[in-house]
C-alpha atoms as a PDB file:
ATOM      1  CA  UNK A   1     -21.649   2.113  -4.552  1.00  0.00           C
ATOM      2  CA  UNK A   2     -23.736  -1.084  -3.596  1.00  0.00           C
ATOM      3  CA  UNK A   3     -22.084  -2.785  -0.051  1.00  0.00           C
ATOM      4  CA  UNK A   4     -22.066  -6.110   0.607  1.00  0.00           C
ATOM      5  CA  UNK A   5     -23.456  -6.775   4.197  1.00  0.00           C
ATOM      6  CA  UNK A   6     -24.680  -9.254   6.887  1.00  0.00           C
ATOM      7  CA  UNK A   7     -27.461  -8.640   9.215  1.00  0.00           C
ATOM      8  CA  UNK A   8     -27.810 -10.386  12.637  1.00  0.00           C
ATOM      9  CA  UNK A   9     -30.364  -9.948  15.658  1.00  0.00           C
ATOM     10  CA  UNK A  10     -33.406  -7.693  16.107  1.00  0.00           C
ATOM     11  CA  UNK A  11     -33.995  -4.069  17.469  1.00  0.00           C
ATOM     12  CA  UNK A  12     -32.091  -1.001  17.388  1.00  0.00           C
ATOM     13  CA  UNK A  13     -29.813  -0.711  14.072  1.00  0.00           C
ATOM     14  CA  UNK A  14     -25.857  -0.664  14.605  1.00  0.00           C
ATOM     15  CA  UNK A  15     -23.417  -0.649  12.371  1.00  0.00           C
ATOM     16  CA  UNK A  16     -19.887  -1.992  11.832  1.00  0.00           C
ATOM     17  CA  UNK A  17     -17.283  -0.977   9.543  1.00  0.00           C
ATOM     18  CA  UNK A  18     -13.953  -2.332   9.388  1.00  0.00           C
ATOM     19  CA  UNK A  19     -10.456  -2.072   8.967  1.00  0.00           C
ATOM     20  CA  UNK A  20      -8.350  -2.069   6.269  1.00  0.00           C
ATOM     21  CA  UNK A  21      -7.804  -5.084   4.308  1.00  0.00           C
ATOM     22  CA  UNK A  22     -11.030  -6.451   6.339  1.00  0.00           C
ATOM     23  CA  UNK A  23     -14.103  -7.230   5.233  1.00  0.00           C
ATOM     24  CA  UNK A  24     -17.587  -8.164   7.566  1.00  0.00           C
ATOM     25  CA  UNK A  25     -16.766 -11.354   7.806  1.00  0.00           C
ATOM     26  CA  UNK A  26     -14.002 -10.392  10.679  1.00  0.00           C
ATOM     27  CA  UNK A  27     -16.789  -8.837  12.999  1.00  0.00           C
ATOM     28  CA  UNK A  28     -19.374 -12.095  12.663  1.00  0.00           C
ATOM     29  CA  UNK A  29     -18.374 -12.908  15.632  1.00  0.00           C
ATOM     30  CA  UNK A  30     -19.241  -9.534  17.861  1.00  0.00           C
ATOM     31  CA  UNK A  31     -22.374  -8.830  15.874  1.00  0.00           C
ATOM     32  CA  UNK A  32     -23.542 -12.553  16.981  1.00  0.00           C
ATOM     33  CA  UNK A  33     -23.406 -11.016  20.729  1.00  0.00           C
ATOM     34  CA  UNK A  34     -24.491  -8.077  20.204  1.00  0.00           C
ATOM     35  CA  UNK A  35     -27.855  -9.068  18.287  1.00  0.00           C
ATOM     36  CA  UNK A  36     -28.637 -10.352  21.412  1.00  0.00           C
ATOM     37  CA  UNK A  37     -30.180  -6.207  21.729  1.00  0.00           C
ATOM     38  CA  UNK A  38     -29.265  -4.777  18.435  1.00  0.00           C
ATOM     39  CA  UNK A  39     -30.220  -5.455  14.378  1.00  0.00           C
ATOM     40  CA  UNK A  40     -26.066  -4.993  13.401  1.00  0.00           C
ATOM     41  CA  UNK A  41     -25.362  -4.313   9.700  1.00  0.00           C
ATOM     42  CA  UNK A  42     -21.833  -5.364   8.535  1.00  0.00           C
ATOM     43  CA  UNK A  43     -21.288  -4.008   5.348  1.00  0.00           C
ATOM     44  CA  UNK A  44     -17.919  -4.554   3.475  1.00  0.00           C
ATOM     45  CA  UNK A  45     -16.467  -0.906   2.558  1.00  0.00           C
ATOM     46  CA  UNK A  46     -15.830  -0.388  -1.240  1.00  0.00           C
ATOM     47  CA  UNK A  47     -12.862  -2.259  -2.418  1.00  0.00           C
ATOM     48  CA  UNK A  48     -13.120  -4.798  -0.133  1.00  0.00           C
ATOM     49  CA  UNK A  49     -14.624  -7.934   0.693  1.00  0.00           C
ATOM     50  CA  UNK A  50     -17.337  -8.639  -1.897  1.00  0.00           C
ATOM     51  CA  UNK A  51     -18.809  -4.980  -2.152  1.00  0.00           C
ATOM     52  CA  UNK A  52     -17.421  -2.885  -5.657  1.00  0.00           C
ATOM     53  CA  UNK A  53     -14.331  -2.325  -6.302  1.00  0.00           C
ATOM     54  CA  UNK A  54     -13.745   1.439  -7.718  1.00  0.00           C
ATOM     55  CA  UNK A  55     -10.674   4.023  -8.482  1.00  0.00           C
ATOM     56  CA  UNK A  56     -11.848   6.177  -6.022  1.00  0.00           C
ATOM     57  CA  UNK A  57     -10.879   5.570  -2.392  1.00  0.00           C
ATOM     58  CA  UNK A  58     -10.909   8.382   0.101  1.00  0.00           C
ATOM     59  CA  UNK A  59     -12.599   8.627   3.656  1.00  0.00           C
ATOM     60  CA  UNK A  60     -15.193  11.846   1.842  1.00  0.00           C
ATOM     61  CA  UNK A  61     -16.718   8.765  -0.477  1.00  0.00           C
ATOM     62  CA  UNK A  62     -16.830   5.783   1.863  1.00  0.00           C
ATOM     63  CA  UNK A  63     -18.412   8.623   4.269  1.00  0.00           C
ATOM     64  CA  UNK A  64     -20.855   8.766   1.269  1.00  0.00           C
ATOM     65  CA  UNK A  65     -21.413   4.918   0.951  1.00  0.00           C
ATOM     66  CA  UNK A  66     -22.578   5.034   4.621  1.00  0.00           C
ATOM     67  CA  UNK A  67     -24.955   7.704   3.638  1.00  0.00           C
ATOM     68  CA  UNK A  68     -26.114   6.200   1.200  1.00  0.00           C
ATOM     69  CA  UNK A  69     -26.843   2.073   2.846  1.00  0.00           C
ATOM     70  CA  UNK A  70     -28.630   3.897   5.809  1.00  0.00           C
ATOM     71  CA  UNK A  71     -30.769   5.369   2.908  1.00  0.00           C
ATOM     72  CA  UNK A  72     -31.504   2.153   0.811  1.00  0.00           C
ATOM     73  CA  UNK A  73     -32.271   0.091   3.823  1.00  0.00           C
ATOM     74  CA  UNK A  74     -34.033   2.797   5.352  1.00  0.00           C
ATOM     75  CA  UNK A  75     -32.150   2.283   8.864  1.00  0.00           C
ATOM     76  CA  UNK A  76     -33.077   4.686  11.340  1.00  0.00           C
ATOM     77  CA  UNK A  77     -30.612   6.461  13.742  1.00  0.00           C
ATOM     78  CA  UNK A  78     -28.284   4.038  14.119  1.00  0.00           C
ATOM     79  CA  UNK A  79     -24.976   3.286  16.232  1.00  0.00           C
ATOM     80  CA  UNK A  80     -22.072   3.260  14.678  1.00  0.00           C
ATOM     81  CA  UNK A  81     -19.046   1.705  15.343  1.00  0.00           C
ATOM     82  CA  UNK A  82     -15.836   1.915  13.417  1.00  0.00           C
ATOM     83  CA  UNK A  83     -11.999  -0.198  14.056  1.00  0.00           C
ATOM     84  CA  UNK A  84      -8.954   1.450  12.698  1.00  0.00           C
ATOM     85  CA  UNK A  85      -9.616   2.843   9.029  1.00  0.00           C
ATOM     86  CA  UNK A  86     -13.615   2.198   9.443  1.00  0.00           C
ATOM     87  CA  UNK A  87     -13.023   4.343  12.941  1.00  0.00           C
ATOM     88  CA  UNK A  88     -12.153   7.097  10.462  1.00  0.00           C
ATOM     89  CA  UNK A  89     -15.063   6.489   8.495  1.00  0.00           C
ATOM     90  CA  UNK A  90     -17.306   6.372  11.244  1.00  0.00           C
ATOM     91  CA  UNK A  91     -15.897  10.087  12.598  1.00  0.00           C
ATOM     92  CA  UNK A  92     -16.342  11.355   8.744  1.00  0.00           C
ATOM     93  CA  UNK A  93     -19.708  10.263   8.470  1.00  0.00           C
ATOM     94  CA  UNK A  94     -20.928  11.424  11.946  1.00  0.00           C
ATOM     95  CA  UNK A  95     -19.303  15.407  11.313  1.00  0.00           C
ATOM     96  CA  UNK A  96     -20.980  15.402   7.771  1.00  0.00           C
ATOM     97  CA  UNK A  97     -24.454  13.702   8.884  1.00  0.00           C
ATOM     98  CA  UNK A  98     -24.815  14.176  12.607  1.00  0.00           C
ATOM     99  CA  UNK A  99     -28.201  13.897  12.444  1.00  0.00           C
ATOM    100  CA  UNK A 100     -28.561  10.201  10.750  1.00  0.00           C
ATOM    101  CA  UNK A 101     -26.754   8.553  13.880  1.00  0.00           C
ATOM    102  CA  UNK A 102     -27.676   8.267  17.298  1.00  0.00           C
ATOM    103  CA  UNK A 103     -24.070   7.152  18.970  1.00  0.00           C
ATOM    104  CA  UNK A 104     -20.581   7.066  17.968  1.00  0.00           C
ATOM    105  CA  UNK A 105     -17.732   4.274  18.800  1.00  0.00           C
ATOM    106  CA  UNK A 106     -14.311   4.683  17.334  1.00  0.00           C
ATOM    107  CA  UNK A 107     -12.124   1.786  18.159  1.00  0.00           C
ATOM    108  CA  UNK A 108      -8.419   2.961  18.382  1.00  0.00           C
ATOM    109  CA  UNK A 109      -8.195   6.013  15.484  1.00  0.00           C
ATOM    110  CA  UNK A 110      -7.820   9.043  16.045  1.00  0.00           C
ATOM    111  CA  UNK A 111      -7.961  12.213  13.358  1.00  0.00           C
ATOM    112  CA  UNK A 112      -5.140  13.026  12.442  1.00  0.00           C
ATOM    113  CA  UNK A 113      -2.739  11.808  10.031  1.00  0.00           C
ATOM    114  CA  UNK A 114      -0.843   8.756  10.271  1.00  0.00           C
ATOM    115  CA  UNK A 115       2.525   8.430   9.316  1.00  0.00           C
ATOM    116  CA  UNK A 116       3.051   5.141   6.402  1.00  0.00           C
ATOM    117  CA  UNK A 117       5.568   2.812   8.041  1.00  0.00           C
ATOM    118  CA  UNK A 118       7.761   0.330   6.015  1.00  0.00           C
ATOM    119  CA  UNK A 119       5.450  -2.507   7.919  1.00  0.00           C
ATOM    120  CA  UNK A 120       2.159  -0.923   5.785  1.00  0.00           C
ATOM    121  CA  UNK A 121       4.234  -1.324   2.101  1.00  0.00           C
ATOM    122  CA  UNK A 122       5.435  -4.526   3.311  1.00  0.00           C
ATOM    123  CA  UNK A 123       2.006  -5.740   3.752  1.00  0.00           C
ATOM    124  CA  UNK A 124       0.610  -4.650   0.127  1.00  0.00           C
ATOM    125  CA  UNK A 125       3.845  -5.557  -1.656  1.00  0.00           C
ATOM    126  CA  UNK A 126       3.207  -8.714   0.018  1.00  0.00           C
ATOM    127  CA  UNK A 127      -0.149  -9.176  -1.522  1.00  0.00           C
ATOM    128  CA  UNK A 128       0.957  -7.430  -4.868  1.00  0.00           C
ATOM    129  CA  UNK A 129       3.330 -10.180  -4.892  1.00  0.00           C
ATOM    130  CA  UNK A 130       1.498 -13.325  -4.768  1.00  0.00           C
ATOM    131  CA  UNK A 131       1.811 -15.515  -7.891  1.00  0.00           C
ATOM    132  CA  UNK A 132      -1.508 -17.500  -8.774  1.00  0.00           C
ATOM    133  CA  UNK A 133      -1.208 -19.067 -11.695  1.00  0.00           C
ATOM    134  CA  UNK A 134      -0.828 -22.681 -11.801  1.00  0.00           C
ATOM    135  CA  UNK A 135      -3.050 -24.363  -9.267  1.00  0.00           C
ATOM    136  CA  UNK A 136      -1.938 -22.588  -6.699  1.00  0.00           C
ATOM    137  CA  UNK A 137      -3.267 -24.091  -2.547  1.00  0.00           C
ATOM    138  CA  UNK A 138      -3.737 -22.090   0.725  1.00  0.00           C
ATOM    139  CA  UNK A 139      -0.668 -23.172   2.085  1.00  0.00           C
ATOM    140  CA  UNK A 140       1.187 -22.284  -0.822  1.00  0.00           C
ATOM    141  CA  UNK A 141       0.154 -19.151  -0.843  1.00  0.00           C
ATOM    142  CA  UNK A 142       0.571 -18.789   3.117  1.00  0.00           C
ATOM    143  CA  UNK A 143       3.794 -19.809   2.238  1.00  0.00           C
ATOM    144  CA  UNK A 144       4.767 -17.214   0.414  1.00  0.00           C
ATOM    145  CA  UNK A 145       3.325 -14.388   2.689  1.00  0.00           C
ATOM    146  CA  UNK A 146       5.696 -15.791   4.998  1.00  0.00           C
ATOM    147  CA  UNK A 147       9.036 -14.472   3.414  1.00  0.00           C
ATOM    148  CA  UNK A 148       7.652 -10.998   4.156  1.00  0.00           C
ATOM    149  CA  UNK A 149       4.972 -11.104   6.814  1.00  0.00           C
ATOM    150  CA  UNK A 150       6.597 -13.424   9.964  1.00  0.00           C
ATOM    151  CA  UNK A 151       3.852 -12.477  12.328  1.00  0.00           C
ATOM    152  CA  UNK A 152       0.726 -15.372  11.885  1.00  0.00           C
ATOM    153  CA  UNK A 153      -2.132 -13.299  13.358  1.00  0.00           C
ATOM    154  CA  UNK A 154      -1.596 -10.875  10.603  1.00  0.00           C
ATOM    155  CA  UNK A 155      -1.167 -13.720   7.853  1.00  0.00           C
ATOM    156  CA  UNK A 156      -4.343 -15.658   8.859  1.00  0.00           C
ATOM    157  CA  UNK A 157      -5.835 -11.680   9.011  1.00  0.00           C
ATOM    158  CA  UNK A 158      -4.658 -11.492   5.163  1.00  0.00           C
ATOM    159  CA  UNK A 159      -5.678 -14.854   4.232  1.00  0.00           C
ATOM    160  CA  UNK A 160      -9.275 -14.495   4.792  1.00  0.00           C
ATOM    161  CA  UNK A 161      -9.473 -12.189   1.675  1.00  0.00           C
ATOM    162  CA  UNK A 162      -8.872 -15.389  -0.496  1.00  0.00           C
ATOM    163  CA  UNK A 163     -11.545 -16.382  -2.387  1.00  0.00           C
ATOM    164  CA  UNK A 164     -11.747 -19.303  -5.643  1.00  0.00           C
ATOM    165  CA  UNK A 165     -12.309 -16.838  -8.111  1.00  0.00           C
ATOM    166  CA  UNK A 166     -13.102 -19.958 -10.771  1.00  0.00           C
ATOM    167  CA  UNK A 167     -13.181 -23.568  -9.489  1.00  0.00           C
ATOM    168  CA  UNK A 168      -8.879 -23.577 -10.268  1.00  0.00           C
ATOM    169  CA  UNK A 169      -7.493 -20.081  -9.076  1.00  0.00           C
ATOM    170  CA  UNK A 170      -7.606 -17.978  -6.272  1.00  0.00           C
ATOM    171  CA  UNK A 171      -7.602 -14.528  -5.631  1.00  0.00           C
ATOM    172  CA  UNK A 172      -7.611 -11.663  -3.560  1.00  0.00           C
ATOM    173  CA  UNK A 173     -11.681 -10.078  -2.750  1.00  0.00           C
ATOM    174  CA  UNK A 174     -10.271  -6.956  -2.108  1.00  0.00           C
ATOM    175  CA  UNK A 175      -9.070  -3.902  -4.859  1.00  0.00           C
ATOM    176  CA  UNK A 176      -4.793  -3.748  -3.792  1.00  0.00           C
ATOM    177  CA  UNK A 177      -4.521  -1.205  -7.028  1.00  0.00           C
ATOM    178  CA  UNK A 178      -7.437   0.752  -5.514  1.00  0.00           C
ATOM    179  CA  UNK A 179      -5.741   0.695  -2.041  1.00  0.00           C
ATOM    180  CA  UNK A 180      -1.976   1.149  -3.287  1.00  0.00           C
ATOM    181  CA  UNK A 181      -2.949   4.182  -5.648  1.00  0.00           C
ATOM    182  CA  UNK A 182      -4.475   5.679  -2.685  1.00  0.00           C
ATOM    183  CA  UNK A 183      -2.401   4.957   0.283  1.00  0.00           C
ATOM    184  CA  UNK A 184      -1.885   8.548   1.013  1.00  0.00           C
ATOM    185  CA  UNK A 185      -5.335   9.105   1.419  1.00  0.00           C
ATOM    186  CA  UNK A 186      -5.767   5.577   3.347  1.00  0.00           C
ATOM    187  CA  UNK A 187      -3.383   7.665   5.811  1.00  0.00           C
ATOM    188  CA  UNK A 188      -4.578  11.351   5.599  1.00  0.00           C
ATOM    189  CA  UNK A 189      -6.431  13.133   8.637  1.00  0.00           C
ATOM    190  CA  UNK A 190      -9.892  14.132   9.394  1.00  0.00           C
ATOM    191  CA  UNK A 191      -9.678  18.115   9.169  1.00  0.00           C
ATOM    192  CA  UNK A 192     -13.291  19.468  10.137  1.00  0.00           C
ATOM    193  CA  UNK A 193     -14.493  22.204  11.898  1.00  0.00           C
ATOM    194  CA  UNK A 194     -17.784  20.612  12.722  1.00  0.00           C
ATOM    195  CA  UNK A 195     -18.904  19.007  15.531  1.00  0.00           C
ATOM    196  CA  UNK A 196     -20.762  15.993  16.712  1.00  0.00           C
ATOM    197  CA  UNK A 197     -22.982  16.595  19.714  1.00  0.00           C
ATOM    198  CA  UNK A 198     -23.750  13.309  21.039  1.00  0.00           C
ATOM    199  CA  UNK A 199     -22.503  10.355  23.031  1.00  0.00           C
ATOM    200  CA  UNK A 200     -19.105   8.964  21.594  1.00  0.00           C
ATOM    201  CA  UNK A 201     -17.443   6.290  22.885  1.00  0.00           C
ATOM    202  CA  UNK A 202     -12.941   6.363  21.967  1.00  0.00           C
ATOM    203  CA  UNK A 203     -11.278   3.166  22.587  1.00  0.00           C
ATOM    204  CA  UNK A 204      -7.850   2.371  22.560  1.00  0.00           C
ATOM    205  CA  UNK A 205      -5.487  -0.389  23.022  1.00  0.00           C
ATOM    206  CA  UNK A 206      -3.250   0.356  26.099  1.00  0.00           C
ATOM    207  CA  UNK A 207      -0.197  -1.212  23.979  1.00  0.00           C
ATOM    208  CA  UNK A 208      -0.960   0.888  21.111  1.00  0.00           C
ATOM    209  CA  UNK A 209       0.284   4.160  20.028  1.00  0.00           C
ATOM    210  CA  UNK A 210      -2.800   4.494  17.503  1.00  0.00           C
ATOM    211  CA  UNK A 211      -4.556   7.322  20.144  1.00  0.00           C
ATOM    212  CA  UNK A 212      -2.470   9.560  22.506  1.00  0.00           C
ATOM    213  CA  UNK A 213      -3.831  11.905  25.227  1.00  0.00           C
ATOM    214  CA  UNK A 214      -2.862  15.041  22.688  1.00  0.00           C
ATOM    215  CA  UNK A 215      -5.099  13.216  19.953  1.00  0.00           C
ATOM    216  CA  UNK A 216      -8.168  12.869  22.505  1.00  0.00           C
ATOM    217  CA  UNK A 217      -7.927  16.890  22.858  1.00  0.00           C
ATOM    218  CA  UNK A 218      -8.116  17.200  19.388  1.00  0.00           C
ATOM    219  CA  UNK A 219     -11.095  14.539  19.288  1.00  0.00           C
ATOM    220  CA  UNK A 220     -12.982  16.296  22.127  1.00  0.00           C
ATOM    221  CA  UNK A 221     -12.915  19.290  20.035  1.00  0.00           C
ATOM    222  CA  UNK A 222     -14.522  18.045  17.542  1.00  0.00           C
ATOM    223  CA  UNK A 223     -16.735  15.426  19.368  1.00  0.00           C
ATOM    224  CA  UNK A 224     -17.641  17.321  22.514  1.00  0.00           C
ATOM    225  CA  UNK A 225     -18.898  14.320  24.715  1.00  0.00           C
ATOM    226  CA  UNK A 226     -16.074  12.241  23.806  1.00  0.00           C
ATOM    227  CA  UNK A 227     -15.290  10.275  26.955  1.00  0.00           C
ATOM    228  CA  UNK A 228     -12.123   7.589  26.367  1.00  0.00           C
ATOM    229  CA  UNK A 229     -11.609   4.523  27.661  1.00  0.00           C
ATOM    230  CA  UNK A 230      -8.407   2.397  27.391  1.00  0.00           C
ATOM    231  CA  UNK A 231      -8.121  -1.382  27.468  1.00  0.00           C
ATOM    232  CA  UNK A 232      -5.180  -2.830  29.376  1.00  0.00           C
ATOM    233  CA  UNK A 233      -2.860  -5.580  27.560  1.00  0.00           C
ATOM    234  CA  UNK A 234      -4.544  -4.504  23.757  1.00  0.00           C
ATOM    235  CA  UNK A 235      -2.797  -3.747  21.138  1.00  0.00           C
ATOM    236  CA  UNK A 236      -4.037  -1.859  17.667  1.00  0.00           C
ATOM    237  CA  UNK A 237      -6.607  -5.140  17.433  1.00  0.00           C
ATOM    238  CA  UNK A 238      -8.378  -4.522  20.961  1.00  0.00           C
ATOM    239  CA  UNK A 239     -11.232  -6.987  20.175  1.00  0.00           C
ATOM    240  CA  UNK A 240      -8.953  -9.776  18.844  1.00  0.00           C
ATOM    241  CA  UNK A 241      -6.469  -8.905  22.229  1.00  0.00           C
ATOM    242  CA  UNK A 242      -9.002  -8.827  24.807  1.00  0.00           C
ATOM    243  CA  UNK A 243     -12.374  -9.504  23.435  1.00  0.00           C
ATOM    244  CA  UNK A 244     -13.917  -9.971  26.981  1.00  0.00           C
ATOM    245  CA  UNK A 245     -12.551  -6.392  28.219  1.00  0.00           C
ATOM    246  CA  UNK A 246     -13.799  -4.878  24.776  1.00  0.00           C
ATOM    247  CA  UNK A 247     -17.448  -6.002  24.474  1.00  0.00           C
ATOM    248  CA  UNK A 248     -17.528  -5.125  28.706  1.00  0.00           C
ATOM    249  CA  UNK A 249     -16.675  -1.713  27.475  1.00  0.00           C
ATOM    250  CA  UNK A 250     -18.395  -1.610  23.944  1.00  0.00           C
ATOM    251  CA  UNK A 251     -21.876  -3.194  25.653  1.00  0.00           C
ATOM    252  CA  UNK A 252     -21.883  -0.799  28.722  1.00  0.00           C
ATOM    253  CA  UNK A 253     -21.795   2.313  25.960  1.00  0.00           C
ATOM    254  CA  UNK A 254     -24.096   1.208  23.389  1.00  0.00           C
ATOM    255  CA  UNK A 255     -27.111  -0.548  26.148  1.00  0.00           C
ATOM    256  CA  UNK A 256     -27.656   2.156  28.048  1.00  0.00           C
END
């Protein structure tokens, strides 16, 4: 699978991989600072952003895709850091090649398996649900998200997947079939008894629910030098919530 990415900055390689419904273009931003000391890679994962779209969508394969973009652009040992669905990612990847990385950072995900609230069907139903024929504008299509998804963070979130797919219609850049035919593994658990033996850095939002003290035992199991480090007044979307207290905590990890 070929990934779309951005590159930024000069020295040792780190790597960012989003959330779902994200793409690279969310993390601009952070890489910006942190090129300051690092090369950072942002790739989009498969079916999102402007990487390929395919069928398959399961935490084993995007593992995989890592794999395989360290390979192509020959990175050695980098960082890797990994928000929400790319945290799982980043844990899959660093069991099943410990050797390719040099440090972990999971940003509030833990292993196990996640319950699908009514709010995640919302959310894709939402998308599934947008009508673009016609001529259709932004705001029209903001619009519409707004019947179903009230909170505006979230929409704006959404809305940066929009793309002019000819010089008349819009679409969506990322795969919602992929992603609704394989919610449940979107959701599944990392189940693994191999370890990673290096530093790994587990944050979490202090309003979130995303990683509780019995997930951290779990995660130290597998990750034995798993230290965790919470971030007051954050929810789910720590470096949108408190982006000062984040890269404080992210840049203190990865510099030394």
């Amino acid at each position: 699978m070929q990934l779309f990415y951005r590159t930024y900055g000069n020295g040792q390689p780190l790597i960012i991989l989003h959330g779902l419904y994200g793409m690279s273009d969310n993390w601009v931003t952070h890489a910006k600072m942190l090129a300051e000391n690092f090369k950072v890679y942002i790739p989009d994962m498969r079916n999102h952003g402007q990487s390929g779209h395919s069928d398959i969508f399961n935490y084993n394969v995007m593992a995989d895709d890592i794999a395989t973009f360290i390979d192509e652009h020959q990175i050695k040992h980098p960082i890797i850091i990994g928000h929400s669905m790319g945290g799982k990612i980043a844990m899959k990847f660093a069991l099943d090649y410990p050797e390719m990385l040099a440090k972990l950072v999971v940003i509030d995900m833990s292993m196990r398996q996640y319950t699908q609230s009514d709010f995640n069907y919302q959310i894709i139903y939402a998308l599934m649900a947008i009508d673009f024929s016609g001529t259709p504008s932004r705001k029209v299509i903001e619009d519409q998200l707004d019947h179903t998804i009230q909170n505006q963070r979230i929409r704006m979130f959404l809305m940066k997947n929009l793309y002019w797919s000819t010089n008349r219609t819009l679409a969506w850049r990322f795969n919602l079939k992929a992603i609704f035919d394989n919610m449940d593994a979107v959701f599944e658990g990392i189940l693994s008894s191999k370890q990673y033996n290096k530093p790994s850095l587990f944050i979490r939002g202090g309003e979130s629910d995303y990683v509780t003290q019995d997930d951290f035992v779990q995660i130290q199991k597998n990750f034995p030098q798993a230290i965790l480090k919470t971030i007051p007044n954050a929810g789910h979307w720590i470096q949108a919530d408190a982006p000062g207290d984040f890269m404080d905590c992210l840049q203190d990890f990865v510099i030394l």
